[in-house]
N, C-alpha and C. Protein backbone atom coordinates (compact mmCIF):
# COMPACT_ATOMS: atom_id res chain seq x y z
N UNK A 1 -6.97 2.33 -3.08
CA UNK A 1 -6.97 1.64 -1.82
C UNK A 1 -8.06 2.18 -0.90
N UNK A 2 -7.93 3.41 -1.41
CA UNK A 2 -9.34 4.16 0.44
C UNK A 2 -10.49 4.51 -0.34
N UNK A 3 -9.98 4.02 -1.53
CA UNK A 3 -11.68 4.46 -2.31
C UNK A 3 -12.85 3.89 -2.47
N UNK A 4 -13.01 2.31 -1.89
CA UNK A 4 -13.67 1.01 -1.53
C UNK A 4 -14.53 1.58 -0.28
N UNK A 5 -14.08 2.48 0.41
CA UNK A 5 -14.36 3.27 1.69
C UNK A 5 -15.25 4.53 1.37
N UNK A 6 -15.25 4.91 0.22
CA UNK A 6 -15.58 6.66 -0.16
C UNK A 6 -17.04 6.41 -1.01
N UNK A 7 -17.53 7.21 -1.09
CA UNK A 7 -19.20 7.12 -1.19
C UNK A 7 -18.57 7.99 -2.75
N UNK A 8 -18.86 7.82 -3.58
CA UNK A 8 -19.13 8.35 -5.14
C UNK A 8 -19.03 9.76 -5.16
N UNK A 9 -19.94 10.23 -4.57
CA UNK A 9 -20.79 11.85 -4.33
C UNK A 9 -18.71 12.07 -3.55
N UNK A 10 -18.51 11.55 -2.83
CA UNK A 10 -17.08 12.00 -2.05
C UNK A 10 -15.81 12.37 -3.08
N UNK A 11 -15.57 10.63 -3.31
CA UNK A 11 -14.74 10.64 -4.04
C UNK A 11 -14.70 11.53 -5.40
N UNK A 12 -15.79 12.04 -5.88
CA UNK A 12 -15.82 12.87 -7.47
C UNK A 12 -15.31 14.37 -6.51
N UNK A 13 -15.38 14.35 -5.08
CA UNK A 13 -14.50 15.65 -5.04
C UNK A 13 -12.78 15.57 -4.72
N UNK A 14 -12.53 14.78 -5.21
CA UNK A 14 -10.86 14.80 -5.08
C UNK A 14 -10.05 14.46 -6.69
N UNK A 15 -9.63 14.53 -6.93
CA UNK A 15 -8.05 14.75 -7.88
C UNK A 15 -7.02 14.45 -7.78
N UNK A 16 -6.68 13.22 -8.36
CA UNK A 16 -5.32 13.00 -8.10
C UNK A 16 -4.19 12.44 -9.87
N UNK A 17 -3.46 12.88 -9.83
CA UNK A 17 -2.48 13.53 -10.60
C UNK A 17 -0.99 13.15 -10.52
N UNK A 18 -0.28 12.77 -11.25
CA UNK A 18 1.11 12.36 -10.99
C UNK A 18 1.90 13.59 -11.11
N UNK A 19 3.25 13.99 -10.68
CA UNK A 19 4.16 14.75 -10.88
C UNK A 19 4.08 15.03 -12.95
N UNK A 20 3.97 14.57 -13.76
CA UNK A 20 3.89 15.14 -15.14
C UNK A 20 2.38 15.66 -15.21
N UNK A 21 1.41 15.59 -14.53
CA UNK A 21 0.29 15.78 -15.01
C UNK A 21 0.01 17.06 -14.06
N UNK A 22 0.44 17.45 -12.90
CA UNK A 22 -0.09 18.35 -11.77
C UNK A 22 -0.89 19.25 -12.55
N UNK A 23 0.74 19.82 -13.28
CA UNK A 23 0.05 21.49 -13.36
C UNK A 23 -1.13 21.84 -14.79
N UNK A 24 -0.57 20.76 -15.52
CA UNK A 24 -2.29 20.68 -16.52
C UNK A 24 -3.45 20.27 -15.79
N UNK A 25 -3.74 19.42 -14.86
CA UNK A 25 -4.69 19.60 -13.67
C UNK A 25 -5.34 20.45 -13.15
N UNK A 26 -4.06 21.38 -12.56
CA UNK A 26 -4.34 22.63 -11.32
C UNK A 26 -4.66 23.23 -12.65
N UNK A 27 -4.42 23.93 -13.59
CA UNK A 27 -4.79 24.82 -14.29
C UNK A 27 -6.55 24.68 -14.91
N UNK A 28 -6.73 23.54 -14.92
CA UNK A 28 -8.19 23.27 -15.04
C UNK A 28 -9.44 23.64 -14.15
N UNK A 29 -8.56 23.82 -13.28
CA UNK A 29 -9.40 23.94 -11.83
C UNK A 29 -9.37 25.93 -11.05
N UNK A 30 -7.86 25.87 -11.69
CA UNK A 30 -7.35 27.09 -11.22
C UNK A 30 -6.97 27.80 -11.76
N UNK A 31 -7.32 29.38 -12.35
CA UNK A 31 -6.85 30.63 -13.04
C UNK A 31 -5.54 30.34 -13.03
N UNK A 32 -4.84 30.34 -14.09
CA UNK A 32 -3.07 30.76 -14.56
C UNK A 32 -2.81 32.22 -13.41
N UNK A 33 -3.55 33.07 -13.28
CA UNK A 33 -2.79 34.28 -12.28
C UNK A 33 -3.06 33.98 -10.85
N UNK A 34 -3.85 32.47 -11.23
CA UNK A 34 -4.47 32.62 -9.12
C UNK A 34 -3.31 31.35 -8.49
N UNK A 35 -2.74 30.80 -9.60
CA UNK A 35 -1.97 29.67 -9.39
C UNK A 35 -0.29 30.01 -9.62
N UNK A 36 -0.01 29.87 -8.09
CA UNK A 36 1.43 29.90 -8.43
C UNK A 36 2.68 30.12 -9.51
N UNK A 37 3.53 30.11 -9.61
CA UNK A 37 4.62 30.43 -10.82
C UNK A 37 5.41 29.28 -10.41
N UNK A 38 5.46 28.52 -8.79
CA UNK A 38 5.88 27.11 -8.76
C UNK A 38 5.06 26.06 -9.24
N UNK A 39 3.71 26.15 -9.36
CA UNK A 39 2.51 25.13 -9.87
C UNK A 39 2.51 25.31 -11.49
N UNK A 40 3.59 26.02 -11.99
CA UNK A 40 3.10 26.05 -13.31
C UNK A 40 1.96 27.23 -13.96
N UNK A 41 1.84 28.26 -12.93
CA UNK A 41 0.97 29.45 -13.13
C UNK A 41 1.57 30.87 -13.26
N UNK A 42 0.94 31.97 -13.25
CA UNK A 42 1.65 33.17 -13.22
C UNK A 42 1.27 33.77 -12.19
N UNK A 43 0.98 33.25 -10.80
CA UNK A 43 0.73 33.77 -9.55
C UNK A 43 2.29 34.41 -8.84
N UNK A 44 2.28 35.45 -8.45
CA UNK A 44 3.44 35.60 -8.30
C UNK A 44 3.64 36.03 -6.77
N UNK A 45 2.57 35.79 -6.54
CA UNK A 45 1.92 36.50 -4.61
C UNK A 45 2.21 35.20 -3.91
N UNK A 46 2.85 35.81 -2.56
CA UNK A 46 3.42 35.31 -1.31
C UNK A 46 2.46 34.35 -0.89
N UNK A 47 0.98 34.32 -1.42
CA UNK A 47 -0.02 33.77 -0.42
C UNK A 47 0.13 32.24 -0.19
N UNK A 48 1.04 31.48 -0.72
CA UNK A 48 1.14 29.99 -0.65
C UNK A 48 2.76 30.40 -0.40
N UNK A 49 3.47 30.44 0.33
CA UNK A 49 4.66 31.12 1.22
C UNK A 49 5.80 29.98 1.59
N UNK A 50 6.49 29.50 1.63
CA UNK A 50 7.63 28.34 1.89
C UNK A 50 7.39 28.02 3.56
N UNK A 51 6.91 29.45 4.19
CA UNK A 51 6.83 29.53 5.44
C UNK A 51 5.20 29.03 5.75
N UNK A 52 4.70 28.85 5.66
CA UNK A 52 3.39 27.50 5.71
C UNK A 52 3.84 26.41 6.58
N UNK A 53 3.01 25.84 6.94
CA UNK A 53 3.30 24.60 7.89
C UNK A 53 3.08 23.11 7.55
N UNK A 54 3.93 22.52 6.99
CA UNK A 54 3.69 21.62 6.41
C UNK A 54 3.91 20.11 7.50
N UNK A 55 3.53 19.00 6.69
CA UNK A 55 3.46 17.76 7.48
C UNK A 55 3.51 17.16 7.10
N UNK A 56 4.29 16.32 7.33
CA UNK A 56 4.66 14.97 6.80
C UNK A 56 4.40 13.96 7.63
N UNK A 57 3.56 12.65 6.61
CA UNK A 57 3.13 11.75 7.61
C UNK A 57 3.56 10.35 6.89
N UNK A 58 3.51 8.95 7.47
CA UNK A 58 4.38 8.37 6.62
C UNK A 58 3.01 7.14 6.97
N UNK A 59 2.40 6.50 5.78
CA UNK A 59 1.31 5.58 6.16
C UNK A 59 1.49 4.37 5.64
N UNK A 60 1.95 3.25 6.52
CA UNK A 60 2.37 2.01 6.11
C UNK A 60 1.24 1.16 5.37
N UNK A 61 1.52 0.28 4.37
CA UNK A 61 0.87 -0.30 3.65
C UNK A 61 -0.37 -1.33 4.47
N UNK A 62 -1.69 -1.33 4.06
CA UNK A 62 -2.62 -1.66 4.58
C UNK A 62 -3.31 -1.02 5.86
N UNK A 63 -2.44 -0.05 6.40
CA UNK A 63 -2.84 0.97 7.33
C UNK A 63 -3.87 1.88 7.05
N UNK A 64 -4.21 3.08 8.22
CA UNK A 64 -5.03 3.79 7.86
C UNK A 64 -4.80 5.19 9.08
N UNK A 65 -4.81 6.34 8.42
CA UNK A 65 -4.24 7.84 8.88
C UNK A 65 -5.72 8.98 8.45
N UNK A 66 -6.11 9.24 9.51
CA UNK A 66 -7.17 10.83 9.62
C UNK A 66 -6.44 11.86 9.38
N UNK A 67 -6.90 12.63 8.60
CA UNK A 67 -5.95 14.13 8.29
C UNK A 67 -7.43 14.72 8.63
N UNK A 68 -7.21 15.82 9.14
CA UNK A 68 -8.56 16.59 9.91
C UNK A 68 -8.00 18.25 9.01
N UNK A 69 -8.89 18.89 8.38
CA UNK A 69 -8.71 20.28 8.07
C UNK A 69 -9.57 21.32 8.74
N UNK A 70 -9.18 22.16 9.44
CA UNK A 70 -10.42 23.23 10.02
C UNK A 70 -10.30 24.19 8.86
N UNK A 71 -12.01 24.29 8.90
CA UNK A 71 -12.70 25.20 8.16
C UNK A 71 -13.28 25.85 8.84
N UNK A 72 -12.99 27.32 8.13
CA UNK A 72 -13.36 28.45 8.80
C UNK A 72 -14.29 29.37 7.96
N UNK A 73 -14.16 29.16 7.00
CA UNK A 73 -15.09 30.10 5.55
C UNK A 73 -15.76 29.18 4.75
N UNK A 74 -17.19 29.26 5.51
CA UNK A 74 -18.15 28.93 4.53
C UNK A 74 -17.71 29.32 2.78
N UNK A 75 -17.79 28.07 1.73
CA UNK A 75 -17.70 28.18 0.43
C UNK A 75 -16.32 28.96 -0.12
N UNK A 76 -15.27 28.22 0.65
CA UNK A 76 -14.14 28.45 0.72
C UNK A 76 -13.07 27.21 0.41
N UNK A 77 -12.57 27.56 -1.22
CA UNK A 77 -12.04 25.97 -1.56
C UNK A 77 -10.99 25.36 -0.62
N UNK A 78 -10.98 24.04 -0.38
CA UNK A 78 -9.54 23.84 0.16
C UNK A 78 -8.54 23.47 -0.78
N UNK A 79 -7.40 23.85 -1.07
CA UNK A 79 -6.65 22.97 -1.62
C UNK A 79 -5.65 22.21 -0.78
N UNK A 80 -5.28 20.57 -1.24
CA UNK A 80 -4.69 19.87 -0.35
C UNK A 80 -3.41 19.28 -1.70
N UNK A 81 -2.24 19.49 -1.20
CA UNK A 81 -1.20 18.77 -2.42
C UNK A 81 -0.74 17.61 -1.35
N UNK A 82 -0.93 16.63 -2.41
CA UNK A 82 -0.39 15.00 -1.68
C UNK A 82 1.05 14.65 -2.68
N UNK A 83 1.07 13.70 -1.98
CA UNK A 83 2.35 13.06 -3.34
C UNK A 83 2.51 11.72 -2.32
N UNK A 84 1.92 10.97 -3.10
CA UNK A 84 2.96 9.30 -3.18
C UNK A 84 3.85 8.93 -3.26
N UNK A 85 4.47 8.38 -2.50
CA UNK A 85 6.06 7.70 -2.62
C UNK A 85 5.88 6.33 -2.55
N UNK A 86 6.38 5.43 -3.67
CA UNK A 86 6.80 4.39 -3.35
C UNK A 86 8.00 3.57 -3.01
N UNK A 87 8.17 2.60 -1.82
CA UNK A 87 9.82 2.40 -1.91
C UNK A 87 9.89 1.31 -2.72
């Protein structure tokens, strides 16, 4: 749907993945010890924490929603987990 919108060079930087496919994904991208033990990794460090601030946003069909990330570290990956719901 928002990819009619996204320039090539953009879109080849995102990933998207269903609930059976995540963690063979993330592991492609991401060390087994740097990736969680909930993602399917052997990360076993606090640094992705329950206590994080999460958001939930709800985007009606044919609509359109800005998610803004501040960056603070030059050459510093972001990771962003989405998930689709359909009703």
């Amino acid at each position: 749907m928002i990819s009619h919108f996204l320039t090539v060079r953009t879109k080849s930087k995102f990933v998207f993945a269903g609930p059976s496919k995540s963690t063979e994904i993330l592991l492609r991208y991401i060390a087994p010890e740097q990736l969680p033990v909930k993602y399917g990794g052997l990360s076993k460090d606090g640094k992705f924490a329950n206590t994080d601030v999460v958001t939930e946003i709800t985007v009606r069909q044919a609509s359109k929603h800005t998610v803004e990330f501040p960056v603070t570290e030059v050459g510093f990956p972001l990771l962003f987990f989405g998930q689709v719901f359909k009703n």
